[in-house]
Protein backbone atom coordinates (compact mmCIF):
# COMPACT_ATOMS: atom_id res chain seq x y z
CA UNK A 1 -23.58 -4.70 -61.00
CA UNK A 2 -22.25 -1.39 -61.94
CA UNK A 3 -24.99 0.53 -60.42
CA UNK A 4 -24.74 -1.47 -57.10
CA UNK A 5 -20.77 -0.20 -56.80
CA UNK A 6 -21.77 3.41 -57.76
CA UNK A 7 -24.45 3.32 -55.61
CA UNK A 8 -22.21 1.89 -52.52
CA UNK A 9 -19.02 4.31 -53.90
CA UNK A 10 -21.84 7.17 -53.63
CA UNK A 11 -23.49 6.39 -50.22
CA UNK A 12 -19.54 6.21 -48.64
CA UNK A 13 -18.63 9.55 -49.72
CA UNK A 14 -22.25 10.87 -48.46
CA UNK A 15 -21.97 9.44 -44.89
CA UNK A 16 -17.92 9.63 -45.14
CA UNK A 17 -17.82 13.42 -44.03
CA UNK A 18 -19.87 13.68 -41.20
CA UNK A 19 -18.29 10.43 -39.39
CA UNK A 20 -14.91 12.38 -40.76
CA UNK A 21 -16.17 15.91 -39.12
CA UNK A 22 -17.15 14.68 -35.71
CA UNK A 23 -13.52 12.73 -35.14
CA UNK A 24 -11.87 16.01 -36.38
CA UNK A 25 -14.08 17.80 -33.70
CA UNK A 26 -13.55 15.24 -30.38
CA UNK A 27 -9.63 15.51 -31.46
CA UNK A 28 -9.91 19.26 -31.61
CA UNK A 29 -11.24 19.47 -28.16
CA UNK A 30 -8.61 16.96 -27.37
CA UNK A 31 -5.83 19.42 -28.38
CA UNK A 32 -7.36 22.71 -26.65
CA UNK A 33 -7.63 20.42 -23.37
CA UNK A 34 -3.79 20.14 -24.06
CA UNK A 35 -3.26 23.85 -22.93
CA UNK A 36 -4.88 23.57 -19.38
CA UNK A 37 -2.29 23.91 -16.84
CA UNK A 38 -4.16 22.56 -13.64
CA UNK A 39 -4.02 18.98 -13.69
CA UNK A 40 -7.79 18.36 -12.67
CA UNK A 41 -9.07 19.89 -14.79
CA UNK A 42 -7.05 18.76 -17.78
CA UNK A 43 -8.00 15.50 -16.53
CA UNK A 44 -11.79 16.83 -16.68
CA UNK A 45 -11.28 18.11 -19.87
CA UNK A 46 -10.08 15.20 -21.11
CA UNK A 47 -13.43 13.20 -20.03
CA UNK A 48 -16.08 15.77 -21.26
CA UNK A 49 -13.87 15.28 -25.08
CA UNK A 50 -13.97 11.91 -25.23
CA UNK A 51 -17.89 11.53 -23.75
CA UNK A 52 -17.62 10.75 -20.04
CA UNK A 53 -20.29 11.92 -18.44
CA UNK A 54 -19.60 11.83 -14.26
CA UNK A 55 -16.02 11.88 -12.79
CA UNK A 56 -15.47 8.79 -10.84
CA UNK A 57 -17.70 6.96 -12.61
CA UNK A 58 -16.47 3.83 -14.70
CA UNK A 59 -17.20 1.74 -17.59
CA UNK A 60 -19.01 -0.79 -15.37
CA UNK A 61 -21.21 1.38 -13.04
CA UNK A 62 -18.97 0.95 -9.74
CA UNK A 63 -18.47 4.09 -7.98
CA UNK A 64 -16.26 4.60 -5.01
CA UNK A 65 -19.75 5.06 -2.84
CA UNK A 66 -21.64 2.03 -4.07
CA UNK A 67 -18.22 0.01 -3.65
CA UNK A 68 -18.11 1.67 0.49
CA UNK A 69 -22.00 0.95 0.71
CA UNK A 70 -21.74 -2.52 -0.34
CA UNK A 71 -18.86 -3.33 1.53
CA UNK A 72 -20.88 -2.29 4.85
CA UNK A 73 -23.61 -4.18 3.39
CA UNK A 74 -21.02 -7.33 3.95
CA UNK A 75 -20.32 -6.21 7.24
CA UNK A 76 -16.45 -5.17 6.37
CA UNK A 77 -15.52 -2.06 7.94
CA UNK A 78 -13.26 0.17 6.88
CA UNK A 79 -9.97 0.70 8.74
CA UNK A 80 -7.31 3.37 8.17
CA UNK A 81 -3.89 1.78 8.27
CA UNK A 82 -1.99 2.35 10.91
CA UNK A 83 1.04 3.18 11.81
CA UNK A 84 4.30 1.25 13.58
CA UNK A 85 6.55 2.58 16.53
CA UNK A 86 9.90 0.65 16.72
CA UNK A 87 13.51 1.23 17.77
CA UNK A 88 15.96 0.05 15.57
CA UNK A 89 18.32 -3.06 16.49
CA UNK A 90 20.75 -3.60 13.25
CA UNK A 91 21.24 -1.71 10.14
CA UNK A 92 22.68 -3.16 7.04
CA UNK A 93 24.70 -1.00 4.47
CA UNK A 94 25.77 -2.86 1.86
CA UNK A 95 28.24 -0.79 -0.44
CA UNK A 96 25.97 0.73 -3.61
CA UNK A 97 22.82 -0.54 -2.65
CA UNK A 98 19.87 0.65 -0.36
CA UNK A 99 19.66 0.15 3.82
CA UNK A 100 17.98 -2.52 5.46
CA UNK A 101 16.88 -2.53 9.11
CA UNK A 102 15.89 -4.70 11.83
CA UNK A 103 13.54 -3.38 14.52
CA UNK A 104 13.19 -4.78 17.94
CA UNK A 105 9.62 -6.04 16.94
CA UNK A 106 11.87 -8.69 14.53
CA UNK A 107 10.28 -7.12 11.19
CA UNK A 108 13.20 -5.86 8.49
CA UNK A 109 12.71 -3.92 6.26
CA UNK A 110 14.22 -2.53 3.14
CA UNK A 111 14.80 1.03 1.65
CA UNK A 112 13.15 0.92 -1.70
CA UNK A 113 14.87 4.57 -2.87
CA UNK A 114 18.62 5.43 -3.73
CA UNK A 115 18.98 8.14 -1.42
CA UNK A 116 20.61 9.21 2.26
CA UNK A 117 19.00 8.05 4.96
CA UNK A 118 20.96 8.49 7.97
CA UNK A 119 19.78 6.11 10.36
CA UNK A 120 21.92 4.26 13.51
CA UNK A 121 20.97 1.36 15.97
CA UNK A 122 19.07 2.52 18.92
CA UNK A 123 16.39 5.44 16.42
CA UNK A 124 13.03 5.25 17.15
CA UNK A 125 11.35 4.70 13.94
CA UNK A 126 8.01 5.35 12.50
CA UNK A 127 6.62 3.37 9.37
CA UNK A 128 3.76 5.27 8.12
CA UNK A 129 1.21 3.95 5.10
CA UNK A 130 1.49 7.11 2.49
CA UNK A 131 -0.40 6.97 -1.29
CA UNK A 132 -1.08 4.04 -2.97
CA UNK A 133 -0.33 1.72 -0.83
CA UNK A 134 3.73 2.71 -0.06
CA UNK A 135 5.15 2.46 3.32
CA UNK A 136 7.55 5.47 4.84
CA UNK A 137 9.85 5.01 7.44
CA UNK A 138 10.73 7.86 9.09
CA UNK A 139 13.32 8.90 11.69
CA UNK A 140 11.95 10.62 14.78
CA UNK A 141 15.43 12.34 15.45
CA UNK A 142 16.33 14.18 11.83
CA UNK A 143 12.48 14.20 10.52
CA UNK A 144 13.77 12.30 7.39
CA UNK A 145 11.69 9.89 5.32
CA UNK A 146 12.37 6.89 2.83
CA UNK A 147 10.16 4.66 1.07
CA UNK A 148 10.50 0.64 2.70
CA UNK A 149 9.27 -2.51 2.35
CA UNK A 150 9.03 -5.02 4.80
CA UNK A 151 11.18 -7.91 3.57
CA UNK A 152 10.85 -10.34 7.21
């Protein structure tokens, strides 16, 4: 019995240092990936440390060009969002809180920011789709922009 525990104690400490050594050297590259300034490629450096072999690629084999090839396989087709002309009809400001506005299309929508957004009755409006997935309305007259949702 005592020669099974110093054999086990014995065979720890001989495979305990490598297993040791090659965390210490993933979180070593993880620390000099902590001094890249460009974002990419902290981001890339950050992948090659911890053993990812192909940006884009995930855990489960779906890349962004099998997931387009298999959705024209299905016959969907991909659209760009477009974007809505409208001339505003009512504008609610309640005291404190964010703008909402009624177009003539009947669609209101909602500022989803705290900021100014000088906008009266009778703008033409643009909401535009921006980055994942937020709407922008903008106002053709003063080139400003605010982040909306549609609440009607």
């Amino acid at each position: 019995m005592k020669r099974k525990l110093v054999l086990i104690v014995g065979t720890i400490f001989i495979a305990g240092p490598p297993v040791m050594a090659a965390d210490e050297s993933a979180l070593t590259q993880v620390r000099a990936c902590t001094l890249e300034v460009n974002d990419a490629l902290r981001l890339a450096c950050y992948d090659s440390a911890m053993g990812r072999s192909r940006m884009g690629a995930s855990d489960m084999g779906v890349t962004g060009e099998l997931l387009r090839n298999q959705r024209r396989q299905a016959g969907m087709t991909e659209t760009s969002p477009q974007s809505l002309h409208a001339k505003v009809v009512a504008v609610s400001r309640p005291p404190n809180s964010k703008i909402v506005v009624s177009l003539d299309n009947g669609q209101v929508w909602s500022q989803q920011e705290l900021l100014e957004f000088p906008i009266e009755i009778g703008d033409d409006v643009t909401i535009r789709p921006g980055l994942l997935g937020a709407l922008w309305m903008v106002d053709g007259h003063r080139h400003r922009e605010t982040r909306v949702a549609r609440i009607q």
